[in-house]
Protein backbone atom coordinates (compact mmCIF):
# COMPACT_ATOMS: atom_id res chain seq x y z
CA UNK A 1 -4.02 -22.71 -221.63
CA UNK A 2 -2.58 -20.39 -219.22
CA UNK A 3 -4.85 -19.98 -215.63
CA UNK A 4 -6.18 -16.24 -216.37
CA UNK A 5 -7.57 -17.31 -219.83
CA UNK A 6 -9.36 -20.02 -218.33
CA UNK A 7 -10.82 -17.99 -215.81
CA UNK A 8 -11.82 -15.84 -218.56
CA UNK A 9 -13.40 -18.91 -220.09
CA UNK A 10 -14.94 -20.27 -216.73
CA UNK A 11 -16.69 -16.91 -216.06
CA UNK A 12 -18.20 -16.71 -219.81
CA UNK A 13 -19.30 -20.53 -219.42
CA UNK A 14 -20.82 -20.31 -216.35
CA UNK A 15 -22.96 -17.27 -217.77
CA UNK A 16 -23.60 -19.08 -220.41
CA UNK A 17 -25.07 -21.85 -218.48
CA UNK A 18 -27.43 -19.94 -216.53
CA UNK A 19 -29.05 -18.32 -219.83
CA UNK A 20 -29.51 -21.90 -220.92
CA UNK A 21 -31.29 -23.10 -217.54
CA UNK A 22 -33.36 -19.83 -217.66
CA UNK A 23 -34.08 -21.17 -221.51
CA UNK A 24 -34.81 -24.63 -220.39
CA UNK A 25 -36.83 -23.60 -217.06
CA UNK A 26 -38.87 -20.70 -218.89
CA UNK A 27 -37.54 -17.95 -216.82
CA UNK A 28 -36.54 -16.57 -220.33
CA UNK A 29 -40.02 -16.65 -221.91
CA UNK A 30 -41.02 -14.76 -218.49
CA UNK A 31 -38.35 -12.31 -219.25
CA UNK A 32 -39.34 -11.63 -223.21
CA UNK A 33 -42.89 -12.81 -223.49
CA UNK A 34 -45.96 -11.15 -222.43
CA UNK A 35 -47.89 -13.81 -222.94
CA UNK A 36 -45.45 -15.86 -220.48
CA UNK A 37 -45.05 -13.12 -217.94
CA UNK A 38 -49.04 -13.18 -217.68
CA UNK A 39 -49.32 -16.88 -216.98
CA UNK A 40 -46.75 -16.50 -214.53
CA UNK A 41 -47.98 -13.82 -212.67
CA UNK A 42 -51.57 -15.62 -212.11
CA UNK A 43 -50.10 -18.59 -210.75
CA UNK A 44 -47.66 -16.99 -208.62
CA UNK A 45 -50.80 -14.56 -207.10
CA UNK A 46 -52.31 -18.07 -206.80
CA UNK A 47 -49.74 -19.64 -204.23
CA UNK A 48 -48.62 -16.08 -203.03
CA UNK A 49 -49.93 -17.11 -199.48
CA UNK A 50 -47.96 -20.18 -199.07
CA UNK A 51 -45.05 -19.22 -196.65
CA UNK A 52 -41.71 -20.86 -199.24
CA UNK A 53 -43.14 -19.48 -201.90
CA UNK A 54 -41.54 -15.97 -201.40
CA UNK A 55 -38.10 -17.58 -200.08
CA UNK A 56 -38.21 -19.34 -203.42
CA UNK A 57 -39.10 -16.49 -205.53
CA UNK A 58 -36.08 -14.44 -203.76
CA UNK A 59 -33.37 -17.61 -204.84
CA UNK A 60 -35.07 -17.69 -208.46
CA UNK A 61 -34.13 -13.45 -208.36
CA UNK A 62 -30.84 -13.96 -207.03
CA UNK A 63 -29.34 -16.50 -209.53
CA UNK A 64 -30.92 -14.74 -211.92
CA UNK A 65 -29.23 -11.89 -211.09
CA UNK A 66 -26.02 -13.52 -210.44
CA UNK A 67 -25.46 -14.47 -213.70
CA UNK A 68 -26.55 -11.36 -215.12
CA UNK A 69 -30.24 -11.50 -216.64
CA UNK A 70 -32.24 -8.85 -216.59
CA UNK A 71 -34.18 -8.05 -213.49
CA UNK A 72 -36.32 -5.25 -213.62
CA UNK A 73 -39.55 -7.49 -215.23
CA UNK A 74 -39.03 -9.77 -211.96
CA UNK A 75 -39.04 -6.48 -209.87
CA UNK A 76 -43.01 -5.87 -211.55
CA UNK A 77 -43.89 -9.27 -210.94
CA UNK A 78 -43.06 -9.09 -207.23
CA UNK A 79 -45.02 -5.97 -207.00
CA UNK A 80 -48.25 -6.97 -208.82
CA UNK A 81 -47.77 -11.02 -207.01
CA UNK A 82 -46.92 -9.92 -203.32
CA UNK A 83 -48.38 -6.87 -202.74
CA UNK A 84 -46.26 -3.65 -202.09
CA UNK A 85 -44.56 -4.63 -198.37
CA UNK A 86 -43.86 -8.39 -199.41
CA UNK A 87 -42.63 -7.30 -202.59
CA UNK A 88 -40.23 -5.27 -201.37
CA UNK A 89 -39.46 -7.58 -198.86
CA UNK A 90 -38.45 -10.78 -201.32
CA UNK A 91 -37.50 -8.35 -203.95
CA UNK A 92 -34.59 -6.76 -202.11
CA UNK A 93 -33.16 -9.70 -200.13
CA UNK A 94 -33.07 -11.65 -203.91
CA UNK A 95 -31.34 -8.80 -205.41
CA UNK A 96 -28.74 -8.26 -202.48
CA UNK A 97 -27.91 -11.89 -202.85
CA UNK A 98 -27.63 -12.23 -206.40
CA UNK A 99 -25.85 -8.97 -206.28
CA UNK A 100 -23.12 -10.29 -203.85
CA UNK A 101 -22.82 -13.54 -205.93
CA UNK A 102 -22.35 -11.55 -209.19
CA UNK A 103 -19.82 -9.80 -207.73
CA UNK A 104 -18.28 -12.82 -206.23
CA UNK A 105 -17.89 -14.53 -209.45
CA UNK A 106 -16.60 -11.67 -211.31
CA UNK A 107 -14.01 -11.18 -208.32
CA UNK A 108 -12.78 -14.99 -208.69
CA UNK A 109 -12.85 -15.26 -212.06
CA UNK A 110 -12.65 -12.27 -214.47
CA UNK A 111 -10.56 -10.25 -211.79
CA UNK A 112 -7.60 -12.77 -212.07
CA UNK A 113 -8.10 -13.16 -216.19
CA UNK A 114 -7.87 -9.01 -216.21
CA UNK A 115 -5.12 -8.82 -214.01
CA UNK A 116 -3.32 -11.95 -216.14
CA UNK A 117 -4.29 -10.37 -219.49
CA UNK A 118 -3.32 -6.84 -218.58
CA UNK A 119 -0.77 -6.81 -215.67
CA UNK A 120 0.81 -3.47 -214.98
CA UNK A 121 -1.91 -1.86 -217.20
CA UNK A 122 -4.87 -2.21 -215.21
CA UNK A 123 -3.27 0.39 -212.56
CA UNK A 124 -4.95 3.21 -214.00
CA UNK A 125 -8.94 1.29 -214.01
CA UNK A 126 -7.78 0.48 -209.98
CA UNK A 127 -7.07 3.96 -209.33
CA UNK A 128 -9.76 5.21 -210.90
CA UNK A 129 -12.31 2.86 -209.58
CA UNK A 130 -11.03 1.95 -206.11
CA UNK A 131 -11.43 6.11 -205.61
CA UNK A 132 -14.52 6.03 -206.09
CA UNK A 133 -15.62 3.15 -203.42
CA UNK A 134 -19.08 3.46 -201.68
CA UNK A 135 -20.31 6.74 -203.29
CA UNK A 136 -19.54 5.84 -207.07
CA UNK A 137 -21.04 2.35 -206.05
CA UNK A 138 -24.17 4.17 -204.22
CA UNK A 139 -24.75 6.90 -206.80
CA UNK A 140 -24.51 4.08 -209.84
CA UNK A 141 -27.07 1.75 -207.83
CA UNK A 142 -29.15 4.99 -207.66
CA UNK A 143 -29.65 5.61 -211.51
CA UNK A 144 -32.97 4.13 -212.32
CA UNK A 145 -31.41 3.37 -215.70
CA UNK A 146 -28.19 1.40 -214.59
CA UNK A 147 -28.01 -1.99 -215.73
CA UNK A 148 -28.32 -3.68 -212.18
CA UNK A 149 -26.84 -7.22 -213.41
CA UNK A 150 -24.26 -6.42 -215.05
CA UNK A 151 -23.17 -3.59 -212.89
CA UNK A 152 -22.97 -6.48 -210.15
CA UNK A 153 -19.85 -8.25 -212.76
CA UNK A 154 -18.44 -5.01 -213.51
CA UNK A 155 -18.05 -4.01 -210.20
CA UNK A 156 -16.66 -6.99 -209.20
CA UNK A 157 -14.08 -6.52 -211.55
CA UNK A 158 -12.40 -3.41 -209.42
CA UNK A 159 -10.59 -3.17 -206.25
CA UNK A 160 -13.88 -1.88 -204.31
CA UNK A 161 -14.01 -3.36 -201.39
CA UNK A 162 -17.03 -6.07 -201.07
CA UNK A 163 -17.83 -4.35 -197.41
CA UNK A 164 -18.50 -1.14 -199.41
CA UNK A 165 -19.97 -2.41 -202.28
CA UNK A 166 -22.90 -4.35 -200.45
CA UNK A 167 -23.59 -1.69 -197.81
CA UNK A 168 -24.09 1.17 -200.96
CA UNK A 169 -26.27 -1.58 -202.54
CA UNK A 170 -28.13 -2.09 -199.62
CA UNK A 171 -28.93 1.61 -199.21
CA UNK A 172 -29.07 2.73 -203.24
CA UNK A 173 -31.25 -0.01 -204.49
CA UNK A 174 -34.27 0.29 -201.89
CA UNK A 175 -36.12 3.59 -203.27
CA UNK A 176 -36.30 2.06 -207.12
CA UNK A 177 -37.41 -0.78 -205.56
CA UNK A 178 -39.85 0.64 -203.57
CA UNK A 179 -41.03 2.89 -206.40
CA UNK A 180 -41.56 -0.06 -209.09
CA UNK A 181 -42.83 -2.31 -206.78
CA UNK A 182 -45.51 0.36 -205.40
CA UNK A 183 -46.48 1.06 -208.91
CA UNK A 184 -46.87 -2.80 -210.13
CA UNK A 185 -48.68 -3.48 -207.55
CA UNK A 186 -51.09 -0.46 -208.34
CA UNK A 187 -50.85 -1.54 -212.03
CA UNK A 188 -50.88 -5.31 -212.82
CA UNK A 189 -51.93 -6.76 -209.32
CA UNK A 190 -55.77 -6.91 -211.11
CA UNK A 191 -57.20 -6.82 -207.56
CA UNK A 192 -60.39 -4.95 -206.96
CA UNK A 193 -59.40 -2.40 -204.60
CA UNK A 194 -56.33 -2.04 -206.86
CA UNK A 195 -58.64 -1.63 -209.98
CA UNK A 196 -60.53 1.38 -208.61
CA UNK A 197 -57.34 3.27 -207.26
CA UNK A 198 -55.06 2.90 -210.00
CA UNK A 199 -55.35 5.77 -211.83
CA UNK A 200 -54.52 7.89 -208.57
CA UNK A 201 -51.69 5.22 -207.68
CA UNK A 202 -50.17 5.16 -211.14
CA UNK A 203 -49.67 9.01 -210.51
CA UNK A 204 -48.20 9.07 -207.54
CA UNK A 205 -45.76 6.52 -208.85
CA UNK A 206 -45.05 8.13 -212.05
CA UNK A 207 -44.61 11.27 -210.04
CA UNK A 208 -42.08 9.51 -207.41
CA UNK A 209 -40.09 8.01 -210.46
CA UNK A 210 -39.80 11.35 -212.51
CA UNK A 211 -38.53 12.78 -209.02
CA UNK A 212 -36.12 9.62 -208.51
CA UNK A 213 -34.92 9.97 -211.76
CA UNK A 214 -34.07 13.94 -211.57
CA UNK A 215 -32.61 13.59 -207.85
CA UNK A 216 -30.08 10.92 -209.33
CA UNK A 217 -29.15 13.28 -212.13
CA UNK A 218 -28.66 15.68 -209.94
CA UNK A 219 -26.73 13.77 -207.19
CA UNK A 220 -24.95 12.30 -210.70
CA UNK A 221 -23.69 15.97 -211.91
CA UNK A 222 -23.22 17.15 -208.66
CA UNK A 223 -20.40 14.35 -207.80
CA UNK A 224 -18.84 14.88 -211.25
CA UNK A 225 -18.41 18.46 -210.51
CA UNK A 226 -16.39 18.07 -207.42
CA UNK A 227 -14.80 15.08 -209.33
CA UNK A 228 -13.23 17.54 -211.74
């Protein structure tokens, strides 16, 4: 087997094998079940004191992440176990981990199986995407509905440099994460200072996301204008 297709293999595997340990751990009834994402939630309130336990809870994010499950339902959780600063807080340093190491992987592996597989023609995806560096990375991250896992792979997959790629991250992940934290917390948290100002706090949230959302599309249409 020539060395890009088993690259190609080696990435697939190894994404593979963290669905199957998410399987086998229940991270993957968390992600689907209701039911599951309830029980977790109470115990994690539960031990939400104890100083590792939001350390841990970043790591758990960031492999998650890394090999490309979703992450949004981990972002609520966060919100409605830590609290609104905390949650933030473990929230941003798991996803800016998991983000790198996505991107990592997909650099190592599927970048060498693409550029085995289609040599001279990838020159046009480089140009295209290596142009568009921070600000394409920046304005993507932005979207509230951008896949954030697998934009980490894809990425990773161009000639953007990682310096640029984790900086925009950084920067254009914080205010969705603020926003769906904020409004988890104000949601699911279940406390009883939460409970009476949740209507008001759902609001403002719902408010901050509709006004997220349109700023990106704006920002969005505004770059593909110049673009053309």
């Amino acid at each position: 087997m020539k060395a890009h297709w088993a690259k190609a293999a080696a990435l697939l595997l190894m994404l593979a094998g963290g669905y199957l340990v998410a399987r086998e751990t229940g991270l993957e009834d968390i992600l689907r079940d209701p039911i599951a994402r309830t029980r977790a939630l109470a115990t994690l309130r539960a031990a939400a004191g104890v100083w590792w336990v939001g350390p841990v809870f970043s790591l758990v994010y960031a492999a998650s992440v890394a090999v490309a499950l979703p992450a949004s339902v981990l972002t609520l959780i966060a919100g409605a176990a830590f609290g609104v600063l905390k949650g933030v807080l473990w929230v941003s340093v798991g996803a800016n981990l998991g983000a790198s190491a996505g991107f990592w992987i997909a650099r190592r592996l599927g970048r060498s199986a693409l550029e085995g597989i289609l040599g001279p023609r990838l020159g046009a995806f480089d140009r295209v995407t290596g142009a568009a560096g921070f600000t394409g990375v920046l304005t993507l991250r932005l979207l509230p509905v951008a896949p954030f896992s697998l934009l980490n792979l894809a990425f990773g997959l161009t000639t953007i440099r990682w310096a640029d790629y984790a900086l925009a991250t950084v920067i254009g992940i914080l205010p969705g994460t603020v926003i769906y934290v904020f409004f988890a917390d104000a949601l699911l948290s279940g406390s009883a200072s939460a409970g009476h100002q949740a209507p008001v706090r759902a609001l403002a949230a719902g408010l901050l996301l509709a006004a997220f959302s349109l700023l990106t599309r704006w920002m969005l249409r505004r770059r593909t204008r110049h673009a053309s």
